[in-house]
PDB file of N, CA and C in Angstrom:
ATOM      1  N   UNK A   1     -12.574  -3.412  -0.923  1.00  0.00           N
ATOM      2  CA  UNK A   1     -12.049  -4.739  -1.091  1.00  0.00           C
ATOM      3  C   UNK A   1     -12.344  -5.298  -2.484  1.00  0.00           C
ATOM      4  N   UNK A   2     -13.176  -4.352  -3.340  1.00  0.00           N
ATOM      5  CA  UNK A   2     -13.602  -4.889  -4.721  1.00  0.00           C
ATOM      6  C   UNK A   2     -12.225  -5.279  -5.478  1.00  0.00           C
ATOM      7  N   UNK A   3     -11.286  -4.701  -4.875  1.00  0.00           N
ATOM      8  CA  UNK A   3      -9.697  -4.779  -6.004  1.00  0.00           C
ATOM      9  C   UNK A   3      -9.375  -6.588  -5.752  1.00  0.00           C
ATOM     10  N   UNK A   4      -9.833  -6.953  -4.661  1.00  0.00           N
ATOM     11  CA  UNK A   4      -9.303  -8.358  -4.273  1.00  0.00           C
ATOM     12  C   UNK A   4      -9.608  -9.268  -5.839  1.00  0.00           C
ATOM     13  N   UNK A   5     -10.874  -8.843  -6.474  1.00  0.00           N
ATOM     14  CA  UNK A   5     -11.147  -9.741  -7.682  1.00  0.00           C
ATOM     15  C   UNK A   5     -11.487  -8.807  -9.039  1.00  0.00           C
ATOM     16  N   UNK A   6     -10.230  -8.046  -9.040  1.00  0.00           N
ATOM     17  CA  UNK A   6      -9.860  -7.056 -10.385  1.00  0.00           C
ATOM     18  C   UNK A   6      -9.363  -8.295 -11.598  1.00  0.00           C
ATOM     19  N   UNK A   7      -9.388  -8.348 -12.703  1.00  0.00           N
ATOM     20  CA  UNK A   7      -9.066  -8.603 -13.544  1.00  0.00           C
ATOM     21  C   UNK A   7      -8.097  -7.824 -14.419  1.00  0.00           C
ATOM     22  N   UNK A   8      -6.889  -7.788 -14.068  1.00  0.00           N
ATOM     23  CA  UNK A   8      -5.973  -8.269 -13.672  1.00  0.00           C
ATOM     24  C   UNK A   8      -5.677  -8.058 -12.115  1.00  0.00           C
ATOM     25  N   UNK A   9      -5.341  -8.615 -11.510  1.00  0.00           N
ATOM     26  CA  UNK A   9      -4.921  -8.293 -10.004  1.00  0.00           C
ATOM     27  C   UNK A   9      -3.934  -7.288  -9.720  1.00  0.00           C
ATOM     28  N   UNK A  10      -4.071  -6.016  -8.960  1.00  0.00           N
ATOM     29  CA  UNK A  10      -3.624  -4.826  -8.770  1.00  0.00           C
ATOM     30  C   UNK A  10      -2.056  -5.626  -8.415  1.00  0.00           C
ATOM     31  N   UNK A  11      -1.019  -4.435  -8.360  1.00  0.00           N
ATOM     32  CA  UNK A  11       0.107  -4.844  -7.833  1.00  0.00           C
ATOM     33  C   UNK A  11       0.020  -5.184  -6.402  1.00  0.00           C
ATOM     34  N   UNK A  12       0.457  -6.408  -6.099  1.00  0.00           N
ATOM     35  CA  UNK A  12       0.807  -6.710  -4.783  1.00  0.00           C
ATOM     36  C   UNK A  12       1.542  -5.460  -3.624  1.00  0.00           C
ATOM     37  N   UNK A  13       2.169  -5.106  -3.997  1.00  0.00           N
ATOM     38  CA  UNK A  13       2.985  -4.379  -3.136  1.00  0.00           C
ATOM     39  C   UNK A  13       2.677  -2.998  -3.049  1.00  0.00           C
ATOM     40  N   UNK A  14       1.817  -2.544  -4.254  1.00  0.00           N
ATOM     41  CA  UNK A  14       1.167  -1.059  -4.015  1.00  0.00           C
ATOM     42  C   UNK A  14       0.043  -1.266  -3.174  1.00  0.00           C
ATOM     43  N   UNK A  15      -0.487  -2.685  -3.286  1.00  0.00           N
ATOM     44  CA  UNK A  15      -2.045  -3.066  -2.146  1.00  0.00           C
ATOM     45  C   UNK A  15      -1.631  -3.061  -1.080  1.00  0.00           C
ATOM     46  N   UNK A  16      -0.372  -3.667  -0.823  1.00  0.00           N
ATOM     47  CA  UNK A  16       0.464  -3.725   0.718  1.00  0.00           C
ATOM     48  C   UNK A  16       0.731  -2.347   1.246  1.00  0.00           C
ATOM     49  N   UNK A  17       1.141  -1.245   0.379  1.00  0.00           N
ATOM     50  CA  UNK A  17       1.578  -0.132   0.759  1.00  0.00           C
ATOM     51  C   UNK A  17       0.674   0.710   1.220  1.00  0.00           C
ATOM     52  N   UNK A  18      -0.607   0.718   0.077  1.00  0.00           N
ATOM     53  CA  UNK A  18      -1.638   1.407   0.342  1.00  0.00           C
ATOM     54  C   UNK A  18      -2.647   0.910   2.086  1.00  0.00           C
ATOM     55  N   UNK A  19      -2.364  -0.549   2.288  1.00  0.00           N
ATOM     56  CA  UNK A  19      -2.642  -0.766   3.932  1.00  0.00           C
ATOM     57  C   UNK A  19      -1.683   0.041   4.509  1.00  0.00           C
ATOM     58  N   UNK A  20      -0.379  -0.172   4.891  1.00  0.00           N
ATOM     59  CA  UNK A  20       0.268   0.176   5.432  1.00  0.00           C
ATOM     60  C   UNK A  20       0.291   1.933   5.484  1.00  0.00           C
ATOM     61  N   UNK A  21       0.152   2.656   4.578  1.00  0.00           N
ATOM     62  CA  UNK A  21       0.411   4.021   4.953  1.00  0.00           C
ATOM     63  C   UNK A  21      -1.534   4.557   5.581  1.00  0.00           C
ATOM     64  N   UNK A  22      -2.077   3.576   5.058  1.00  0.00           N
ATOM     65  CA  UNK A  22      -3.350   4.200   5.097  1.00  0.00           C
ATOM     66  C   UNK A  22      -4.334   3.882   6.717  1.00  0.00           C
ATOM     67  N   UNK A  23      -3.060   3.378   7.687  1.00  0.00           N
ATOM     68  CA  UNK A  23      -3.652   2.646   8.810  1.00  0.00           C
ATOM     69  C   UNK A  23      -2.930   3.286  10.106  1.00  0.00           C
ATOM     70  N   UNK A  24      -3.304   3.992  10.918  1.00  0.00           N
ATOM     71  CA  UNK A  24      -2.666   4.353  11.899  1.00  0.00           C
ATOM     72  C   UNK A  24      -2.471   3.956  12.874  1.00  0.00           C
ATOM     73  N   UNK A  25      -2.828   2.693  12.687  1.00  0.00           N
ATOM     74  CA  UNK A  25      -2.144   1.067  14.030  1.00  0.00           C
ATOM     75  C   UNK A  25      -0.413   0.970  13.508  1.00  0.00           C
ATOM     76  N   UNK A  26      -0.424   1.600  12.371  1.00  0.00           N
ATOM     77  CA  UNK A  26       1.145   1.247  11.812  1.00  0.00           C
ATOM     78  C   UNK A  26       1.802   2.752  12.465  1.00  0.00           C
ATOM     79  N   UNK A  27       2.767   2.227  13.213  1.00  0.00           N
ATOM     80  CA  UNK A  27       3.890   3.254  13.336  1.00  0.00           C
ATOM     81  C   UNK A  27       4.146   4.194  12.363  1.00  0.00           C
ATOM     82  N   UNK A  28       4.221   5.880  12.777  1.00  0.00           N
ATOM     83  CA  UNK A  28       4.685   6.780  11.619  1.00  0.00           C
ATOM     84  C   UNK A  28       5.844   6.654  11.035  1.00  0.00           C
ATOM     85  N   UNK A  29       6.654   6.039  11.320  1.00  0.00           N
ATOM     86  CA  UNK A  29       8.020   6.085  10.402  1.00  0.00           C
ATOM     87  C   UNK A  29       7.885   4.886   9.518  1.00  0.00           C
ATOM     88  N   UNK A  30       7.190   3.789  10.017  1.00  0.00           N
ATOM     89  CA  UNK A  30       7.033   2.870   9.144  1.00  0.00           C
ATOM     90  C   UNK A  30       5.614   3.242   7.620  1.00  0.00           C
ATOM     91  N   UNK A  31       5.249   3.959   8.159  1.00  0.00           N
ATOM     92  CA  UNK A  31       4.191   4.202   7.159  1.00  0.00           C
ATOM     93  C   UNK A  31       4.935   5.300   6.294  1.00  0.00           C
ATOM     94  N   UNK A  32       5.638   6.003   6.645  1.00  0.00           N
ATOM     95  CA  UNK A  32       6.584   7.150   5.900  1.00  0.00           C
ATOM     96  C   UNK A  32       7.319   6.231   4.894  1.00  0.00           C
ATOM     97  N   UNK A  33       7.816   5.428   5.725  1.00  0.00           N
ATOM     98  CA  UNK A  33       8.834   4.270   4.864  1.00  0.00           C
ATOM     99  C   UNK A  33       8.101   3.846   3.169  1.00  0.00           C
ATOM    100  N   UNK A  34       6.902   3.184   3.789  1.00  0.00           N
ATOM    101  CA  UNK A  34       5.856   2.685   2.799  1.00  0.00           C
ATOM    102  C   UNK A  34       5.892   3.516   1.683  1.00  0.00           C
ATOM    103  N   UNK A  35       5.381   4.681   2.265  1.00  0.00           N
ATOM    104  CA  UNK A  35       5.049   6.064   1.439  1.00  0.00           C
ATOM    105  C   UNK A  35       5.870   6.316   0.325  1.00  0.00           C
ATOM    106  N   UNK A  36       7.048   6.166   0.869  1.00  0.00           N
ATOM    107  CA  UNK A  36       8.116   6.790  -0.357  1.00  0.00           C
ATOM    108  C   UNK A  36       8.172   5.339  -1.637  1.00  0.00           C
ATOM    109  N   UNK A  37       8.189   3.766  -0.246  1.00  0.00           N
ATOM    110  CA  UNK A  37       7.957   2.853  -1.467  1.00  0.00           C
ATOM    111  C   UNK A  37       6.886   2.784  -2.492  1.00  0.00           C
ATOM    112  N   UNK A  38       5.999   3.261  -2.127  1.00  0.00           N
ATOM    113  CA  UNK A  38       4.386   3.320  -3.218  1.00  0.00           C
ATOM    114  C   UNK A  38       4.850   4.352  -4.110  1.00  0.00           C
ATOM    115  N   UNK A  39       5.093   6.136  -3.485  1.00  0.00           N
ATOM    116  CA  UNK A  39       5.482   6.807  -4.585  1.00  0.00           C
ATOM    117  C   UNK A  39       6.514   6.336  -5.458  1.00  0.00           C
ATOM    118  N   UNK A  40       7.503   5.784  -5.099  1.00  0.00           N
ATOM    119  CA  UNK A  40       8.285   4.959  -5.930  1.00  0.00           C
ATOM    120  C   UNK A  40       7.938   4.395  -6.995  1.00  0.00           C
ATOM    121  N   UNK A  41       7.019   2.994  -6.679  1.00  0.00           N
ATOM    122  CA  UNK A  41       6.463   2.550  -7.762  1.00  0.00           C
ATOM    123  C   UNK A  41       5.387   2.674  -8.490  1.00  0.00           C
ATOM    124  N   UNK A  42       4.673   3.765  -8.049  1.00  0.00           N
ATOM    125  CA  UNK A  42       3.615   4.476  -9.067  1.00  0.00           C
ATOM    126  C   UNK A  42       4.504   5.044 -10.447  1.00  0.00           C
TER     127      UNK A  42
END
């Protein structure tokens, strides 16, 4: 959780992605989904 007070603040949506693929309360297709969005924007 140290990223919460990075200087500059990480991308929003790679922090979102990285929950989402990294949690297996999330449905597999939805975390697949994620997946391709994070590799995307890396």
């Amino acid at each position: 959780m140290d990223w919460l007070w990075q200087d500059p603040l990480p991308n929003y949506q790679l922090a979102l992605a990285k929950i989402i693929t990294t949690n297996e309360a999330f449905p597999a297709g939805l975390r697949q989904l994620y997946q391709g969005f994070r590799d995307f924007l890396k």
